[in-house]
Protein backbone atom coordinates (compact mmCIF):
# COMPACT_ATOMS: atom_id res chain seq x y z
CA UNK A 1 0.00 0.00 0.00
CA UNK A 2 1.54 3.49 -0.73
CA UNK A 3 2.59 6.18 1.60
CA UNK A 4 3.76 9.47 1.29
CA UNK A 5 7.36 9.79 2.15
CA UNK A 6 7.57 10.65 6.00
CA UNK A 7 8.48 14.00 6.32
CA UNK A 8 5.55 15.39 3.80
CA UNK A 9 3.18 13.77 5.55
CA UNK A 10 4.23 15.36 9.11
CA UNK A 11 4.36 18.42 7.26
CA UNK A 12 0.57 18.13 5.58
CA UNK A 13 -0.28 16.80 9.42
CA UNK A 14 0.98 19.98 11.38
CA UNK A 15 -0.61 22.15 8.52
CA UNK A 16 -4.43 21.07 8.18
CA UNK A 17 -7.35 20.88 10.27
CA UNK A 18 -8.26 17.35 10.57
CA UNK A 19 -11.76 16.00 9.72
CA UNK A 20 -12.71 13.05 12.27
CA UNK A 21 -14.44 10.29 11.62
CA UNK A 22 -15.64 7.18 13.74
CA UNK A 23 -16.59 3.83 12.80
CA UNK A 24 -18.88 2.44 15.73
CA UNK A 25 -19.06 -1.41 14.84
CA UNK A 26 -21.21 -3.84 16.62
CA UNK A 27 -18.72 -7.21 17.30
CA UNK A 28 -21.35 -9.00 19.36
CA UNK A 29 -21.40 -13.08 18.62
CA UNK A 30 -23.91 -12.33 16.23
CA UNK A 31 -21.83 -11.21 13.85
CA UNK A 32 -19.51 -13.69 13.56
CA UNK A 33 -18.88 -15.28 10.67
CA UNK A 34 -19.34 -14.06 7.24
CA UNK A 35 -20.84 -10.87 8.68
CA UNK A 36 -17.64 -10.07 10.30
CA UNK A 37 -15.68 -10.58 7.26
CA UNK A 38 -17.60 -7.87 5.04
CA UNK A 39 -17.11 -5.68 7.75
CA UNK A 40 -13.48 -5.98 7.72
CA UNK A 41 -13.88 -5.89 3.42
CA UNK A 42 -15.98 -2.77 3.77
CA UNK A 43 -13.81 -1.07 5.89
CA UNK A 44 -10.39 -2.02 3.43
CA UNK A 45 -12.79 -0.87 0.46
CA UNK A 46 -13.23 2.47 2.28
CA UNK A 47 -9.59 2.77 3.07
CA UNK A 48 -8.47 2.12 -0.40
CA UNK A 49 -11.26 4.43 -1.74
CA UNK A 50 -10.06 7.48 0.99
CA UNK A 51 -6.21 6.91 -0.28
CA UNK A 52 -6.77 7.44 -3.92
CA UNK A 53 -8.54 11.11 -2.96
CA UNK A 54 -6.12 13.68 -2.78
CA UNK A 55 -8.94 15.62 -0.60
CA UNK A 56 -9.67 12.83 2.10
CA UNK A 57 -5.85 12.25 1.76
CA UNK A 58 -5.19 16.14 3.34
CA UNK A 59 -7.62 15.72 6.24
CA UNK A 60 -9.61 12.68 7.36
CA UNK A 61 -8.51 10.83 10.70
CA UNK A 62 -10.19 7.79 11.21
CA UNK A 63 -11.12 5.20 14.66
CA UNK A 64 -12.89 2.46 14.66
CA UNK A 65 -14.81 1.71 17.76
CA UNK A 66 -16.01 -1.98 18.98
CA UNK A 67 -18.40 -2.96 21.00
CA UNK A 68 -20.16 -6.31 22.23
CA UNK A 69 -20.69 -6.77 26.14
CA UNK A 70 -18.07 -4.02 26.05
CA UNK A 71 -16.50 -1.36 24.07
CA UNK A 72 -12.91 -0.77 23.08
CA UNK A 73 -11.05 1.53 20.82
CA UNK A 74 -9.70 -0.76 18.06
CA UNK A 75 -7.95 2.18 16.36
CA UNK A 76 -7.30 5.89 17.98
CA UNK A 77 -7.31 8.67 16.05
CA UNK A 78 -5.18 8.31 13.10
CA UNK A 79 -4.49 10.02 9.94
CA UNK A 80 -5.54 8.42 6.77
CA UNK A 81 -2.13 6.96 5.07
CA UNK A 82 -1.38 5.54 8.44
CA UNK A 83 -4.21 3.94 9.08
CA UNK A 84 -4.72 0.26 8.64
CA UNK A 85 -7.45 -1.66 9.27
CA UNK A 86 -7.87 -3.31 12.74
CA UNK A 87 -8.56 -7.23 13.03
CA UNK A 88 -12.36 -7.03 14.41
CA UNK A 89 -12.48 -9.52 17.77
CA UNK A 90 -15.92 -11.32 18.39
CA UNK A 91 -17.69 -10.56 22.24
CA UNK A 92 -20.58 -11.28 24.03
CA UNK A 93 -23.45 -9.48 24.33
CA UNK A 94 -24.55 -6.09 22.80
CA UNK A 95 -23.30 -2.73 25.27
CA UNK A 96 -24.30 0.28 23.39
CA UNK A 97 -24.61 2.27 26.31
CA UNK A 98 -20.43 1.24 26.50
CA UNK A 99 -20.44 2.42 22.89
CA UNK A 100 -21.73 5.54 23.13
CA UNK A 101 -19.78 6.10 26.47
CA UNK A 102 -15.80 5.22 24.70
CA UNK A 103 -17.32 7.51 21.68
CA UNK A 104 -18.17 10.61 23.54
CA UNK A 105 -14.76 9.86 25.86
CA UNK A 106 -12.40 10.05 22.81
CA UNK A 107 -14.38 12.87 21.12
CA UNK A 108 -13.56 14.84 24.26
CA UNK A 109 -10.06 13.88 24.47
CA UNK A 110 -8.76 13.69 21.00
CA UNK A 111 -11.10 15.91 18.60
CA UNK A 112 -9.34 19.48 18.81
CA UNK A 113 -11.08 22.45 19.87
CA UNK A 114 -11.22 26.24 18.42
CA UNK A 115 -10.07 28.57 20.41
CA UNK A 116 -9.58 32.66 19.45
CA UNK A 117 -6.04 31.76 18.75
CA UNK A 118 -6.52 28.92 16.73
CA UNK A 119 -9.39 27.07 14.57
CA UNK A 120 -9.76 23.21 15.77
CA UNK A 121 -10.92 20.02 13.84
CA UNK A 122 -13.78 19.64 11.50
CA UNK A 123 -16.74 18.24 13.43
CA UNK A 124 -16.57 14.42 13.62
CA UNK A 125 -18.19 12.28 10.87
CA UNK A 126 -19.86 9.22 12.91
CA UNK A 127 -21.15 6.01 11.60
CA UNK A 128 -22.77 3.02 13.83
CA UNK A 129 -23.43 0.24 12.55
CA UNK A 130 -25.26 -3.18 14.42
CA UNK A 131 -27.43 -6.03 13.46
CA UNK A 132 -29.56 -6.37 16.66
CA UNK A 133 -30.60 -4.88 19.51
CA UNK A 134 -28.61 -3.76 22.45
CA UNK A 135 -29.18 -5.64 25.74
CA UNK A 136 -28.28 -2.81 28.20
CA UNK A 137 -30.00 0.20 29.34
CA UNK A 138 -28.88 2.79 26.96
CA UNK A 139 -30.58 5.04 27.08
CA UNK A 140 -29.19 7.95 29.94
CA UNK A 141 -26.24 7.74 27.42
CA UNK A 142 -28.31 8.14 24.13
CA UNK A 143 -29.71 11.36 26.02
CA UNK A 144 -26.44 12.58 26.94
CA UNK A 145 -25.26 12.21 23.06
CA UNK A 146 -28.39 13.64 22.13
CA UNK A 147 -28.04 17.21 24.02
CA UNK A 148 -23.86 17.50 23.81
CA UNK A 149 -23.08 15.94 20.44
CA UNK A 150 -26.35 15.64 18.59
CA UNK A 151 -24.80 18.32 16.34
CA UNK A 152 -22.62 16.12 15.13
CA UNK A 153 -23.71 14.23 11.49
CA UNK A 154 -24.13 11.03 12.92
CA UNK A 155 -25.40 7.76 10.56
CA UNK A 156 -26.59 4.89 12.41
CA UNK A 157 -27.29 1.44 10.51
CA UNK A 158 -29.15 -1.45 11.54
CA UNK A 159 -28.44 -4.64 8.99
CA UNK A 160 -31.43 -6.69 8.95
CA UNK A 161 -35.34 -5.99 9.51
CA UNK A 162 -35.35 -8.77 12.71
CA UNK A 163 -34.24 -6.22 15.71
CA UNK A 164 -36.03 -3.12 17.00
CA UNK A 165 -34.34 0.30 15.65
CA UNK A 166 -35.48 2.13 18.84
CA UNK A 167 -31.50 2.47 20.28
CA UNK A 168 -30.59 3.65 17.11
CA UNK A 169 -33.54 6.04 16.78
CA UNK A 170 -32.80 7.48 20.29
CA UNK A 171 -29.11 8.59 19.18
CA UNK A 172 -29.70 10.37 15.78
CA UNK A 173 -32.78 10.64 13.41
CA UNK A 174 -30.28 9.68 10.54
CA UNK A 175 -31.06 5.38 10.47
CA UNK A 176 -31.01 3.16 8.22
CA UNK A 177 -31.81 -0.06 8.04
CA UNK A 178 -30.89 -2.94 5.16
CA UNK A 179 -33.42 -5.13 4.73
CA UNK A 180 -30.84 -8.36 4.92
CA UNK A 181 -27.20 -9.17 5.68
CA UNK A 182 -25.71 -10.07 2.41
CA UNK A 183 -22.67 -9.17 0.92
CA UNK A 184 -24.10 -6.46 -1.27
CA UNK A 185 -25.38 -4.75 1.77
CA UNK A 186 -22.58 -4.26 3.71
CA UNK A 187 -20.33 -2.54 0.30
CA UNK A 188 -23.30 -0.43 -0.62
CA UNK A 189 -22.80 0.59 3.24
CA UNK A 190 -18.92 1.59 3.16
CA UNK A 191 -19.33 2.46 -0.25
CA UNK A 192 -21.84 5.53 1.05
CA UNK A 193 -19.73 5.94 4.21
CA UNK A 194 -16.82 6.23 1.71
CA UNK A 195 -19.15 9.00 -0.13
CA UNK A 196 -20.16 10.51 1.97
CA UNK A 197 -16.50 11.52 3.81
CA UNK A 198 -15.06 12.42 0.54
CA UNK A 199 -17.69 15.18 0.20
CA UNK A 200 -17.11 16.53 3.12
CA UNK A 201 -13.31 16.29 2.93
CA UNK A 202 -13.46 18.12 -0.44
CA UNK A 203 -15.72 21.05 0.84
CA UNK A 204 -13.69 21.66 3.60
CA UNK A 205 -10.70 21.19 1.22
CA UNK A 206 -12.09 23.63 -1.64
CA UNK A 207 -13.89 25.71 0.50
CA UNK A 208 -13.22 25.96 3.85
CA UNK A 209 -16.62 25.80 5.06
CA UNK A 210 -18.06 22.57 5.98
CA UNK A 211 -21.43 21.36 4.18
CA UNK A 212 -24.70 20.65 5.77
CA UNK A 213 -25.37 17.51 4.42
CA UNK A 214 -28.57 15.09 4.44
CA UNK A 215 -26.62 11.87 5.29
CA UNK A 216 -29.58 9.71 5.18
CA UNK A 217 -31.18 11.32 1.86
CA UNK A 218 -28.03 10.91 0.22
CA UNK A 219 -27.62 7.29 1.34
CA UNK A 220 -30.75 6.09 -0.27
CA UNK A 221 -30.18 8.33 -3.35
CA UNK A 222 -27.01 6.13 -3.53
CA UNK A 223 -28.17 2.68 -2.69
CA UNK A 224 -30.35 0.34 -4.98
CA UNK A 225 -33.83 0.70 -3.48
CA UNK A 226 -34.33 -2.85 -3.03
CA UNK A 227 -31.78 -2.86 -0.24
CA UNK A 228 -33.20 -0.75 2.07
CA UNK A 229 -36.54 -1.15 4.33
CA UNK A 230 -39.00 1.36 3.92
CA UNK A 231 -39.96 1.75 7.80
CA UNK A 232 -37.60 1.43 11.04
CA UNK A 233 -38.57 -2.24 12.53
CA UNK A 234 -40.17 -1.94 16.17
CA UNK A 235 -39.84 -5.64 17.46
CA UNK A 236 -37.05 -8.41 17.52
CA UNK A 237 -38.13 -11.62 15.73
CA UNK A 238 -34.49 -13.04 15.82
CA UNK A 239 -32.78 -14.56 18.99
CA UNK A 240 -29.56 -16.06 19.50
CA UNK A 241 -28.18 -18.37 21.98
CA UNK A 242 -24.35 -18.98 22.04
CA UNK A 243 -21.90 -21.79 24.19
CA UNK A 244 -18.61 -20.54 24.59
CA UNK A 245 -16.20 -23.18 24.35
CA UNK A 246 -12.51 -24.53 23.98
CA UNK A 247 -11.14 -26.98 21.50
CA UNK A 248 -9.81 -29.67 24.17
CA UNK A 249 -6.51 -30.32 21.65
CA UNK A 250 -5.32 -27.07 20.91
CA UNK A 251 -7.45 -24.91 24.24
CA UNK A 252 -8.39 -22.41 21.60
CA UNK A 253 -11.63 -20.37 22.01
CA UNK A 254 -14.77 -21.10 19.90
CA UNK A 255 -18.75 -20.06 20.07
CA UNK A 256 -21.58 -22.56 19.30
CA UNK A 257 -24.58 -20.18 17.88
CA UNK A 258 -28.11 -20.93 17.52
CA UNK A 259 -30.52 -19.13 16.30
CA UNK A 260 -34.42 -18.58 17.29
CA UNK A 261 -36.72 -17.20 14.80
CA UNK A 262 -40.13 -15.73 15.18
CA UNK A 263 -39.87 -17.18 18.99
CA UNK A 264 -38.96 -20.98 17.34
CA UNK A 265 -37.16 -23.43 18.72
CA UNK A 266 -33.27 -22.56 18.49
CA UNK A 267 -31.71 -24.15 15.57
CA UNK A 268 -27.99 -24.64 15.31
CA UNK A 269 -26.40 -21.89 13.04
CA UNK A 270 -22.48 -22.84 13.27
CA UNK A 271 -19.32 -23.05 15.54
CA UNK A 272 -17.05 -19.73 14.73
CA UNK A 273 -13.72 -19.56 15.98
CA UNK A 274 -12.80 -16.56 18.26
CA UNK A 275 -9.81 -14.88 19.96
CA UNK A 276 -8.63 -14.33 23.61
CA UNK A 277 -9.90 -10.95 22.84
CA UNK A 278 -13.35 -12.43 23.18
CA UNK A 279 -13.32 -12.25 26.83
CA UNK A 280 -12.02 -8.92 27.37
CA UNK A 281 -14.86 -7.97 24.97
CA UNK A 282 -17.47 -9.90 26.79
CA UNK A 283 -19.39 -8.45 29.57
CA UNK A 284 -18.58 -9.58 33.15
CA UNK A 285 -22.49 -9.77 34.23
CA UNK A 286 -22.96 -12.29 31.21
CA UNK A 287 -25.95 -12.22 29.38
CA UNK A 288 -26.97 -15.90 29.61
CA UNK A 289 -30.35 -17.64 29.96
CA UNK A 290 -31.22 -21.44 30.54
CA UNK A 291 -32.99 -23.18 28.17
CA UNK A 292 -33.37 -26.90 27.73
CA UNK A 293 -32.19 -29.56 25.41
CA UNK A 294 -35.92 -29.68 23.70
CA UNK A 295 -35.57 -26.20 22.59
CA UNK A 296 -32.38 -27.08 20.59
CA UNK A 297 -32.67 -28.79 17.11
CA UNK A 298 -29.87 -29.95 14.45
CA UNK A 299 -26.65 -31.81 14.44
CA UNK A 300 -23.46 -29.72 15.86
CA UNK A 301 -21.02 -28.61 13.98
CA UNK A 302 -17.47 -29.62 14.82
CA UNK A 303 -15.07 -27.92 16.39
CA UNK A 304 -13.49 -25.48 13.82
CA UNK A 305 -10.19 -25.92 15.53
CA UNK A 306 -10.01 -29.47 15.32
CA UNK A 307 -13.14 -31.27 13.99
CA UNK A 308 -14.25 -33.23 17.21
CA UNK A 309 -17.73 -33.27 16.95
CA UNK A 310 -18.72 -33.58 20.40
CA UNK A 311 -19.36 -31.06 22.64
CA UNK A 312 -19.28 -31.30 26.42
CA UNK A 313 -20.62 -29.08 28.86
CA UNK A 314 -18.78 -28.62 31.99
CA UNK A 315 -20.14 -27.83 35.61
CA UNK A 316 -18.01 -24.51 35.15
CA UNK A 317 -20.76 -23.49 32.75
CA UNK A 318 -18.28 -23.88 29.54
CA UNK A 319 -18.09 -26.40 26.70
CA UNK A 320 -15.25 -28.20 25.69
CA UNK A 321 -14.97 -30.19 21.85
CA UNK A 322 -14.77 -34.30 22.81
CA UNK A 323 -13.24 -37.01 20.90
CA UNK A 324 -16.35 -39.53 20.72
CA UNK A 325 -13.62 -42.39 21.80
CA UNK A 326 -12.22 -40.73 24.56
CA UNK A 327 -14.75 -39.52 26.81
CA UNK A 328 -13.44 -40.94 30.33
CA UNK A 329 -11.23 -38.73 32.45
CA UNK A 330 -11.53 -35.68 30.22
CA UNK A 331 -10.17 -31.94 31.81
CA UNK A 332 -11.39 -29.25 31.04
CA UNK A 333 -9.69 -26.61 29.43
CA UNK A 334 -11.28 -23.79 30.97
CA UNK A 335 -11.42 -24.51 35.04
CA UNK A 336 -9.28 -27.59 35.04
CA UNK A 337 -11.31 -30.38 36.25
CA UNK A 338 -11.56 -33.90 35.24
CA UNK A 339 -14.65 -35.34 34.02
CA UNK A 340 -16.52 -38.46 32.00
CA UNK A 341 -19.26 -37.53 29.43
CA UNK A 342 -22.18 -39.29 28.15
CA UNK A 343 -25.70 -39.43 27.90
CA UNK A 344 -27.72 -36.28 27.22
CA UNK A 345 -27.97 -32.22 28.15
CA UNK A 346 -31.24 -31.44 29.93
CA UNK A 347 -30.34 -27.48 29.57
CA UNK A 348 -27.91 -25.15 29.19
CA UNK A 349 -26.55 -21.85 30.27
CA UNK A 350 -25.43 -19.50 27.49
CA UNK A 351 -25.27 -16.53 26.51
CA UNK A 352 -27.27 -14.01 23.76
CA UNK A 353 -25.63 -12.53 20.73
């Protein structure tokens, strides 16, 4: 990828106002899986698109944001030819109080005042984007982002019609909402978020003045109109359950999803491999429920570690990936203790996507 040689860009950096802007990104076990990959593609599609304009190239900074049970600054701050894009972990649950509290933290800390000596950054360009609902009380923080940075041009995106858009609504009257998760979704996403940065890069470029921009106008002027929903969904039809596990050979981290639609019985929706990361990402509360072995249906997916396809669940709560010909004397890889599987679950504590 090409850079401008050093000491231009340190130059160009001391020189220009910068023009902010924060990628939010919902990382809750939901998304794993293919959903987590076309974030990661959209977010190299908007980096590659930002580097080729010589506007974007003078003055955007971007972060990216994550949040599941909690939030975390993937990337601070950084200027556009320095950035790279940050490998996305995988948490549990959905904190967008936590979301909105790291956002309005490193707005106050790193987004550069005016003062009468000296003008400050553009105002911040901020896009959320989440396939569900959040499972927190959000909303003293939504208020508090309402009255001190509801100035701000703020895009929030929900992908998929099966979660209530209420959180989203309560932050900024800017939403969106794709009607599925597909590939094509999530590029016609960056590919506006992309857009819609480079326009304002360019006016403050040209012009010096920023431009007051209809975000969400210009989004579905942009986007084929079979993408989008035409009203903001008000109820969640989706659920998810999810077993956090370890593969017993290689003590590696994993997630079993299922999924529950329309209030159905939870059907098995694949094993996804996660990082250490997950559990600094995870809440410490948990999120999990009990439900029993008749609300689960299909076969389970082996480990993707290893391939055992056999899961055990410990008295510690966790799951552990069993070799069906060894299952005497088995420890487990979370709390250590030695155990003998067989017969069947009667229920199960996990948690929710």
């Amino acid at each position: 990828m090409w850079r401008m040689p050093g000491c231009r860009t340190n130059e160009r950096k001391r020189k220009m106002r910068r023009l902010p802007v924060y990628l939010v990104l919902d990382v809750s076990e939901s998304m794993a899986g293919k959903a987590i990959e076309e974030v990661k593609n959209g977010i190299q599609l908007l980096t590659d698109a930002l580097m080729s304009n010589p506007y974007a190239m003078e003055t955007v900074y971007i972060s990216v944001i994550a949040f599941a049970g909690k939030a975390k600054v993937l990337t601070p701050l950084t200027y556009v030819l320095e950035f790279c894009p940050p490998e996305l972990p995988i948490g549990n649950g959905t904190n967008f109080s936590g979301a909105l509290n790291v956002l309005m933290h490193e707005i106050d800390t790193n987004v550069k005042k005016s003062t009468p000596e000296t003008k400050g950054d553009w105002k911040p360009l901020i896009f959320i984007l989440t396939d569900g609902t959040p499972n927190d009380d959000y909303r003293a923080a939504a208020a508090q982002w309402r009255m001190k940075y509801g100035k701000y041009s703020t895009v929030a995106v929900l992908m998929g019609e099966n979660s209530d858009a209420a959180a989203l609504k309560s932050v900024t009257d800017q939403v969106l909402v794709f009607k599925e998760t597909t590939k094509e979704s999530y590029q016609a996403f960056f590919e506006c978020v992309s857009d819609s940065i480079q326009t304002q890069s360019e006016a403050v470029g040209e012009n010096g003045k920023e431009e007051k921009i209809d975000e969400l106008e210009k989004f579905r002027r942009n986007m084929a109109a079979d993408l989008l929903a035409d009203t903001l969904p008000t109820e969640n039809n989706v659920d998810f359950f999810v077993l956090t596990a370890r593969c017993q050979k290689t003590n590696k981290p994993y997630i079993v999803r299922y999924v529950s639609r329309n209030r159905g019985k939870y059907v098995i929706d694949g094993a996804y491999p996660v990082g250490e990361d997950y559990f600094e990402l995870s809440s410490d509360e948990g999120n999990g429920k009990n439900i029993s072995g008749e609300q689960m249906e299909g076969d389970l997916p082996p480990c993707p570690h290893c391939g055992n396809k056999v899961l055990g669940y410990c008295e510690c709560h966790k799951c552990l990936c069993l070799d069906p010909d060894h299952l005497e004397n088995v420890k487990c890889p979370f709390c250590g203790s030695v155990s003998s599987y067989g017969g069947t679950i009667s229920s199960i504590d996990g948690g929710r996507g």
